[in-house]
Protein backbone atom coordinates (compact mmCIF):
# COMPACT_ATOMS: atom_id res chain seq x y z
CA UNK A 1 111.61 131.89 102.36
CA UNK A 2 109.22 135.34 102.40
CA UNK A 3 105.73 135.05 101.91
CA UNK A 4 103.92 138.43 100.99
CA UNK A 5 100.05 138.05 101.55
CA UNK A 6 98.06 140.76 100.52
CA UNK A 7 94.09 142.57 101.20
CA UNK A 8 92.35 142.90 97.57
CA UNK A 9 89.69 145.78 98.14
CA UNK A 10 91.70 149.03 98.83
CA UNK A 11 95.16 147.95 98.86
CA UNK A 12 95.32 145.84 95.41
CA UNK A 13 92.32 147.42 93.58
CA UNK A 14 89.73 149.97 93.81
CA UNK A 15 85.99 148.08 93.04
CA UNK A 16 84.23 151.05 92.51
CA UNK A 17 81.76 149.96 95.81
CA UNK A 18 81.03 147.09 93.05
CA UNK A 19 80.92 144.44 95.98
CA UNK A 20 77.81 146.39 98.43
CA UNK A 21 75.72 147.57 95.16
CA UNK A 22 75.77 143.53 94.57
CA UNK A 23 74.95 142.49 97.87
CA UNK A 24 71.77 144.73 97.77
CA UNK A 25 70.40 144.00 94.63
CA UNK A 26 70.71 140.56 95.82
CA UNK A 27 68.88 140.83 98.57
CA UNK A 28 66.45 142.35 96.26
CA UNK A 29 66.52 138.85 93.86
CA UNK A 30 66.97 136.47 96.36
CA UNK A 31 64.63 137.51 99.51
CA UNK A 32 62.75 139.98 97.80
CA UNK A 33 64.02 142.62 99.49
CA UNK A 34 64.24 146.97 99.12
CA UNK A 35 66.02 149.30 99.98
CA UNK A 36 69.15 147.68 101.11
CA UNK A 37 71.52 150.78 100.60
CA UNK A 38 69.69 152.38 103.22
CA UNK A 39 69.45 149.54 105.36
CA UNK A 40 72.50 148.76 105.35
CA UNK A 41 74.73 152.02 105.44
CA UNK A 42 76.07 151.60 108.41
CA UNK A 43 77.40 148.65 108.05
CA UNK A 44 81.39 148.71 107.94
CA UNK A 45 82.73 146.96 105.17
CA UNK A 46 86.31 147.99 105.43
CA UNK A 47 88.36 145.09 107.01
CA UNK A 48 85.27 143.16 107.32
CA UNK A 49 84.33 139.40 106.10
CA UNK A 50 81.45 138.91 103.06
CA UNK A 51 80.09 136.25 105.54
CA UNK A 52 79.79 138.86 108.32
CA UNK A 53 78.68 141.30 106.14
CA UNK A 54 76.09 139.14 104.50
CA UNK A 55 74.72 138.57 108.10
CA UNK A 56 74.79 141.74 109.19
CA UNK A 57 72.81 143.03 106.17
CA UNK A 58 70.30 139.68 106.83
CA UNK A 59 69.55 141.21 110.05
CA UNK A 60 68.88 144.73 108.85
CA UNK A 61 66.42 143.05 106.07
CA UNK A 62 64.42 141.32 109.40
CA UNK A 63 65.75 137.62 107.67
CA UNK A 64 66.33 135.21 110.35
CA UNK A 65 69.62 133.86 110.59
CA UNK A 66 68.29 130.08 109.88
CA UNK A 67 66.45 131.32 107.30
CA UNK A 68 69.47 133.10 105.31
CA UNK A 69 71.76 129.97 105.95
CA UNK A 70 68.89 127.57 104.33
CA UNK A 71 69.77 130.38 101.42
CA UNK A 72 73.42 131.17 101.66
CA UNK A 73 74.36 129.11 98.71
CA UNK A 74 71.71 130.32 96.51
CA UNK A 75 72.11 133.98 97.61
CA UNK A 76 76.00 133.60 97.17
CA UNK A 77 75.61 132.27 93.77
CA UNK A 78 73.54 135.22 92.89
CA UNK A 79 75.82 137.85 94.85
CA UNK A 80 78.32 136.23 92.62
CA UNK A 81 76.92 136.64 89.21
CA UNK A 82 76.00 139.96 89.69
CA UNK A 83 79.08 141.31 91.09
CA UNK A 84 80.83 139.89 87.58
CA UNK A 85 78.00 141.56 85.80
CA UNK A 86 78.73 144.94 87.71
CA UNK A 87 82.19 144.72 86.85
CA UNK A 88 81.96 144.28 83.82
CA UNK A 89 79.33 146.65 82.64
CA UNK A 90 78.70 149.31 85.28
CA UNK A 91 81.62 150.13 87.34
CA UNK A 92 85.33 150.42 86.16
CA UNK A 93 87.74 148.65 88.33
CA UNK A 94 91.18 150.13 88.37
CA UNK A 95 94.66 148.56 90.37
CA UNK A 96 95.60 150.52 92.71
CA UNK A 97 99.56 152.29 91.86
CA UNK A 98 102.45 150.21 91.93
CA UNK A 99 100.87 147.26 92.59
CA UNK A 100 101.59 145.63 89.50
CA UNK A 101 105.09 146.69 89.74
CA UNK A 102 105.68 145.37 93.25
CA UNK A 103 103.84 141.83 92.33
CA UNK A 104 106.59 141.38 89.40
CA UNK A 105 109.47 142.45 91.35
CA UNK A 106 108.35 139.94 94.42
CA UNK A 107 108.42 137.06 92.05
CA UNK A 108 111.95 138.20 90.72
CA UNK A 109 113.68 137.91 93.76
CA UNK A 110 111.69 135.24 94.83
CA UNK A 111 109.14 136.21 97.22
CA UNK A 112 105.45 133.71 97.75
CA UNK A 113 102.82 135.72 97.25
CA UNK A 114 99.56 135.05 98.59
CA UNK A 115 96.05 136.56 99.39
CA UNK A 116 94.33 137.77 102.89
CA UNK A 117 90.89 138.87 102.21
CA UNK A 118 87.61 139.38 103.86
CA UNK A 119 85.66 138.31 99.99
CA UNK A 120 84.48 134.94 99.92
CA UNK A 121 87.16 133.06 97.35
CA UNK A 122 85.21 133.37 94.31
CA UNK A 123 84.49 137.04 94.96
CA UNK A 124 88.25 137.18 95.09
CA UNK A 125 88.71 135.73 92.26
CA UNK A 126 85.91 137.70 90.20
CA UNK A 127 87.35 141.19 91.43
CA UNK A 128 91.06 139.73 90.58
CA UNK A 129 89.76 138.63 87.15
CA UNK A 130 88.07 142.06 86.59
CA UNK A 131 92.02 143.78 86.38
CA UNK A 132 93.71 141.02 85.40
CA UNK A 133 95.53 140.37 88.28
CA UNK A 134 93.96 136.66 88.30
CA UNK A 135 96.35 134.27 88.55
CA UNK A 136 99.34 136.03 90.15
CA UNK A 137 98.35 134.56 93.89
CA UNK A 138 99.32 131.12 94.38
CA UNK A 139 97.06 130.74 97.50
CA UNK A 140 95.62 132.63 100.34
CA UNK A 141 92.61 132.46 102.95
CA UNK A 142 89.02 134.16 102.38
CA UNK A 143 86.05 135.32 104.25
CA UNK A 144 84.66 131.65 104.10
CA UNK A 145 87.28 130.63 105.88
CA UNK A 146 86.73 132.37 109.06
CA UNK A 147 85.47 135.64 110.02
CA UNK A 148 88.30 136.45 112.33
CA UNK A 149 91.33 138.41 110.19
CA UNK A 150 93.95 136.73 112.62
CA UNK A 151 92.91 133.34 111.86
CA UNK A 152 92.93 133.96 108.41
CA UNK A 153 96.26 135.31 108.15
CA UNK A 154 97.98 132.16 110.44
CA UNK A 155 95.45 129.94 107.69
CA UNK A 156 97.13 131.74 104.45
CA UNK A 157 100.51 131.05 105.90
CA UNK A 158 99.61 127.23 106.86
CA UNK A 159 98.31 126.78 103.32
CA UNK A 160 101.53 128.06 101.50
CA UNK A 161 103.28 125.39 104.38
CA UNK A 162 101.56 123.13 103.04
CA UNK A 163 101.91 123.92 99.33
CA UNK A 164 105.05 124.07 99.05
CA UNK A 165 106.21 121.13 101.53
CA UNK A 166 108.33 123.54 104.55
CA UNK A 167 107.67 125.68 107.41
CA UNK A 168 107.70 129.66 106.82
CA UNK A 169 108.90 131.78 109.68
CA UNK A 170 106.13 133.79 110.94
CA UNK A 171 109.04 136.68 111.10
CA UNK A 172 109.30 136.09 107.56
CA UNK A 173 105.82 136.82 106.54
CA UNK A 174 104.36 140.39 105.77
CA UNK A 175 101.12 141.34 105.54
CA UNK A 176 99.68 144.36 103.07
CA UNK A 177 96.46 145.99 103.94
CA UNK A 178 94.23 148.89 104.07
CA UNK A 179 92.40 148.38 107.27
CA UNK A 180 93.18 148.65 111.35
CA UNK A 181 92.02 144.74 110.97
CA UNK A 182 94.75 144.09 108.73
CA UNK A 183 97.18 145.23 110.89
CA UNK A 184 95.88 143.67 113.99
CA UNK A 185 95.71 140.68 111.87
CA UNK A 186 99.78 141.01 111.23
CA UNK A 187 100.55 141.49 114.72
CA UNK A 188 98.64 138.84 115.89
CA UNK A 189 100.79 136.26 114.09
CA UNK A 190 103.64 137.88 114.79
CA UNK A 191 104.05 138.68 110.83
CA UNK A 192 105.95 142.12 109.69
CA UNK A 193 102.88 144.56 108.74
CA UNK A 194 102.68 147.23 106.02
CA UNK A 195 99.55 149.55 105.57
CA UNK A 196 98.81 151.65 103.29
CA UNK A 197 96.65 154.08 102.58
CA UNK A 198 94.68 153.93 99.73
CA UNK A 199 91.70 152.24 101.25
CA UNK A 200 89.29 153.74 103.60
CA UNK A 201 91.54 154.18 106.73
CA UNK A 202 93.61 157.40 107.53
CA UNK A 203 97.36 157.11 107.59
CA UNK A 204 96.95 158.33 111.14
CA UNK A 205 94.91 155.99 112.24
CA UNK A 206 96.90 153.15 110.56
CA UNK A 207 99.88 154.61 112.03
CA UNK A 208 98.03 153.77 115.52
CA UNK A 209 98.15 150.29 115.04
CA UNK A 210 101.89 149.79 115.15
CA UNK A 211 102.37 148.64 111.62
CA UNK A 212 106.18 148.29 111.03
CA UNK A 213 105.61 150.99 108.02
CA UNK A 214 103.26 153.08 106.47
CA UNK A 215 102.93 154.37 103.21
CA UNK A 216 100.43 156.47 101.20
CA UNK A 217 100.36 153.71 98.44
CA UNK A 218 102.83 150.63 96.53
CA UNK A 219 104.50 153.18 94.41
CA UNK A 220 107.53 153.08 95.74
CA UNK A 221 108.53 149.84 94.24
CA UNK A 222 112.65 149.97 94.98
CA UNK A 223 111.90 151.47 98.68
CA UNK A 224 109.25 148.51 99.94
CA UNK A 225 111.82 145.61 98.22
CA UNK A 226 114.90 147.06 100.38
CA UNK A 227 112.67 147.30 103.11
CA UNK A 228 111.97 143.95 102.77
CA UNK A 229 115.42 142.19 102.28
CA UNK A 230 116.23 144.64 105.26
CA UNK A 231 118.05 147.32 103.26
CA UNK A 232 116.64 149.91 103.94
């Protein structure tokens, strides 16, 4: 059995910075709070949780961390609405290439196919939604899971376990993403890695991490599926 888990932002789709223009004008509703692009631009988002993020941005706004927690469901709820407002009628999503292409080969052959992502679930599922690609993950784990990439990658793998009522060989599993964190997060569990790079990182820094492969994007659909049956 081969599970394929895979990052959204940067390696499945391209949000158009949808997700940080959201969190700001948040802030804004929520905590009454301006100029959050400028407080917050240095604040990594690439390969990073929401949850961390959200914090991190909390600090930079002076909120104190009890404070933001008394408000983390409101404020999500609100991150939440607005981000499916962006999407919808500000910023054009697109899917990144090949990525359709390699989801309906995977489920051909059959490979699971899951989701490892820093967004909280429903910001998954909003961004997903936004490109139609809702509904082609059966499971996954999400930034409020954990806030460690590892854990959520041995989590994803547990929950297909789980799902579908047998172990899955860690060796089995491969992990797509954009990031250095996804493919520490790969390692870690001892799952096969592939980065690519149509995120934020440089193939050469990718490269550094000791992914099994690199590639500049999922276009080449044939090439990745012999890779993975260990054809090629």
């Amino acid at each position: 059995m081969i599970l394929a888990l895979f990052d959204i932002d940067g390696t499945l789709i391209d949000a158009g910075g949808s997700g940080r223009l959201a969190l700001c004008r948040a802030f804004e509703a929520v905590f009454g709070v301006g100029e959050m692009r400028e407080r917050g631009a240095d604040v990594p988002f690439d390969g990073a949780t929401d949850r961390w993020i959200f914090g991190e941005f909390a600090s930079r706004a002076g909120i104190a961390a009890d404070e933001f927690a008394a408000m983390s469901r409101t404020f999500e709820a609100v991150y939440l609405d607005l981000l499916e407002g962006i999407l919808r009628n500000e910023i054009r999503p697109r899917v990144l290439p090949g990525v359709e292409d390699l989801l309906d080969r995977l489920v051909e052959i059959p490979v699971l196919v899951g989701l490892v992502t820093g967004n909280i679930r429903q910001g998954a599922m909003v961004k997903l939604r936004s490109v139609d690609l809702d509904g082609r993950f059966e499971e996954g784990a999400f930034g409020d899971d954990s806030s460690d990439r590892g854990e959520l990658g041995k989590l994803a793998r547990e929950r297909f376990e789980t799902l579908h009522g047998s172990g899955i060989d860690p060796g089995s599993t491969l992990l797509i993403g954009d990031s250095r964190q996804d493919v520490r997060a790969a390692l870690a569990n001892g799952y096969r890695s592939l980065a690519v790079g149509t995120g934020w990182t440089s193939l050469e820094d990718l490269e550094a991490e000791g992914p099994e492969r690199v590639l500049p994007d999922l276009s080449g659909t044939r090439a990745i599926l012999d890779w993975l049956e260990g054809k090629g």
